[in-house]
Protein backbone atom coordinates (compact mmCIF):
# COMPACT_ATOMS: atom_id res chain seq x y z
CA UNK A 1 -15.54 6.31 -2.84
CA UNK A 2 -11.90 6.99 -3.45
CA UNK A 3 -10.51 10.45 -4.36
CA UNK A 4 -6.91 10.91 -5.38
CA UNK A 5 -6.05 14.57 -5.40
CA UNK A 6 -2.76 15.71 -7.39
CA UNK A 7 -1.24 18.45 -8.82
CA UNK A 8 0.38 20.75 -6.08
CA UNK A 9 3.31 22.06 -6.01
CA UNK A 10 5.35 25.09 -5.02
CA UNK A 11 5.02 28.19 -7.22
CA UNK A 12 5.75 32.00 -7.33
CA UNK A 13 3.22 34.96 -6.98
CA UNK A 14 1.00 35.25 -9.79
CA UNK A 15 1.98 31.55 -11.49
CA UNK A 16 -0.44 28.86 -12.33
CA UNK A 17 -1.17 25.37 -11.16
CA UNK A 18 -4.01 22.70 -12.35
CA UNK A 19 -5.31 20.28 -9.40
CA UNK A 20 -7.14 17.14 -10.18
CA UNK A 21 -8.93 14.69 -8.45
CA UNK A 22 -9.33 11.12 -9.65
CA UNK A 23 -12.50 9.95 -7.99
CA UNK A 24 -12.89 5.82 -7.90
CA UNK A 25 -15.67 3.54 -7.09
CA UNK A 26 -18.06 6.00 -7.77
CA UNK A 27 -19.76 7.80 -10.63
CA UNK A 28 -18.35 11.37 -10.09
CA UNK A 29 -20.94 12.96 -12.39
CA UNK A 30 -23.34 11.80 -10.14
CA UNK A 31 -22.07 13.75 -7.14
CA UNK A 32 -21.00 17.31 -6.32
CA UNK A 33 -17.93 17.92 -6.34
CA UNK A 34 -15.49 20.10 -4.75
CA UNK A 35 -12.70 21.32 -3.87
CA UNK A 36 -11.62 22.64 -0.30
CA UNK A 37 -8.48 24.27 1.53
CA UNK A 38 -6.90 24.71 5.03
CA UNK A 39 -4.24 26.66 5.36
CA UNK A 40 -2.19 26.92 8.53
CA UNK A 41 -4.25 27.64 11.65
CA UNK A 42 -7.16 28.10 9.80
CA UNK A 43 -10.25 25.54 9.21
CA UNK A 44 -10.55 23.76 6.14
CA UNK A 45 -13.37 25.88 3.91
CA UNK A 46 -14.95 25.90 0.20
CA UNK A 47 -12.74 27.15 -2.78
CA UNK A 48 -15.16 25.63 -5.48
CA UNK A 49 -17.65 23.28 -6.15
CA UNK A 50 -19.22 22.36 -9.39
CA UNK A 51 -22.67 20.52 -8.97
CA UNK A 52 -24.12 17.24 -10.49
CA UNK A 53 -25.52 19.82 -13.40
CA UNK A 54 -22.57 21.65 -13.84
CA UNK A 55 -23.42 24.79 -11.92
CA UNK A 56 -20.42 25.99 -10.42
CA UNK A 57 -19.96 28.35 -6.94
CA UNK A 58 -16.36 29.98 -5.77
CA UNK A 59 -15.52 31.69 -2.95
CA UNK A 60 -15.05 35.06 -3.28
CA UNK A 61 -10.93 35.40 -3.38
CA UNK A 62 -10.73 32.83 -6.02
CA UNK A 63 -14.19 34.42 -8.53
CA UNK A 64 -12.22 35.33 -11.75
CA UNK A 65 -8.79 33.68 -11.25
CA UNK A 66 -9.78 29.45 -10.30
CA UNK A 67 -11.82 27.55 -12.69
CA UNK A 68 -13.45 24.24 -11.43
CA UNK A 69 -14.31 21.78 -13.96
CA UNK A 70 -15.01 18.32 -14.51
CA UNK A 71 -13.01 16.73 -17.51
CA UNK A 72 -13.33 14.55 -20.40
CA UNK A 73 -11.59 11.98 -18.93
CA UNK A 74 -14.17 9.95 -16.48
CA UNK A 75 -14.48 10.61 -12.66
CA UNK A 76 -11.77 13.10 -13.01
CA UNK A 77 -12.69 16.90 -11.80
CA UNK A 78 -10.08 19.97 -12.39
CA UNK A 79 -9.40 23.06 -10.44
CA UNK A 80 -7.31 25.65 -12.92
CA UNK A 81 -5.70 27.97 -10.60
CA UNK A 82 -4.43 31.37 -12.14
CA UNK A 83 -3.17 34.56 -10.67
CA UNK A 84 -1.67 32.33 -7.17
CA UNK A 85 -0.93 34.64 -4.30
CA UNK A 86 0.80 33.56 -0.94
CA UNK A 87 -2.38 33.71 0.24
CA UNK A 88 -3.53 30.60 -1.48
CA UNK A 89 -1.18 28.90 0.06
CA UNK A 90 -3.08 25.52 1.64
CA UNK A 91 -3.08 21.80 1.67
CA UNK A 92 -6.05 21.52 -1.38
CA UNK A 93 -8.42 18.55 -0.31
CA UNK A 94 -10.97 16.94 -3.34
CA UNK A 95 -14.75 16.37 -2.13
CA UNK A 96 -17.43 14.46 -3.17
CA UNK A 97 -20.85 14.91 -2.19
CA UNK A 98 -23.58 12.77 -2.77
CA UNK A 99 -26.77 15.19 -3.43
CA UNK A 100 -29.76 15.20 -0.70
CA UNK A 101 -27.33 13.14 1.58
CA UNK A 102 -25.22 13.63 4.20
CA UNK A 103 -22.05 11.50 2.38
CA UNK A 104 -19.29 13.26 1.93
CA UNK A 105 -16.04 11.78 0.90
CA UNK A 106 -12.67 12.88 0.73
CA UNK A 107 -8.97 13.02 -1.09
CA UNK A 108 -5.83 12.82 0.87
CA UNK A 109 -4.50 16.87 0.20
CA UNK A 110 -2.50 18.41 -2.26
CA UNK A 111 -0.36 20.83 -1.09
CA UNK A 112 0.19 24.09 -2.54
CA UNK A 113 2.54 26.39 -2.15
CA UNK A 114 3.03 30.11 -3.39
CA UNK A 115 5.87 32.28 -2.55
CA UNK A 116 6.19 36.43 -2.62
């Protein structure tokens, strides 16, 4: 599989950014898919993930403000980010998981940046 992550970018406090992920060689609707961070000094950890059904899971900083989705267009999965703090600052990686399997595979990073 081959995910290409896009869509970062440097923004202020409370702005908006859309990430997506363009996942290749694969059949994306198949998988889970997600999307992590890691943001200086910190491990990389779960912002969203939206499963092969369409059930979707946040982390509890992002509930109410980030939207994961996967779009009409094929392989392609979204993460609608509103209400940015500093805090969200991170390099955003795409995921794919293939269910009841230990295959995970991975974009390259999308940085984001949010300033005060």
């Amino acid at each position: 599989a081959q995910l290409q992550a896009s869509g970062g970018g440097l923004v202020q406090a409370g702005g908006s950014l859309r990430l997506s992920c363009a996942a290749s060689r694969i059949i994306s609707s198949i998988y889970h898919m997600g999307w992590y961070r890691q943001a200086p000094g910190k491990q990389r950890a779960l912002v969203a993930r939206i499963s092969n059904t369409g059930m979707t899971t946040y982390e509890d900083s992002v509930k109410g403000r980030f939207t994961i989705s996967r779009g009409n267009v094929k392989n392609t999965v979204y993460l609608q980010m509103n209400g940015l703090t500093p805090e969200d600052t991170a390099v955003y990686y795409c995921n794919a998981n293939l269910p009841s399997t230990s295959y995970n595979a991975w974009g390259q990073g999308t940085l984001v940046t949010v300033s005060s």
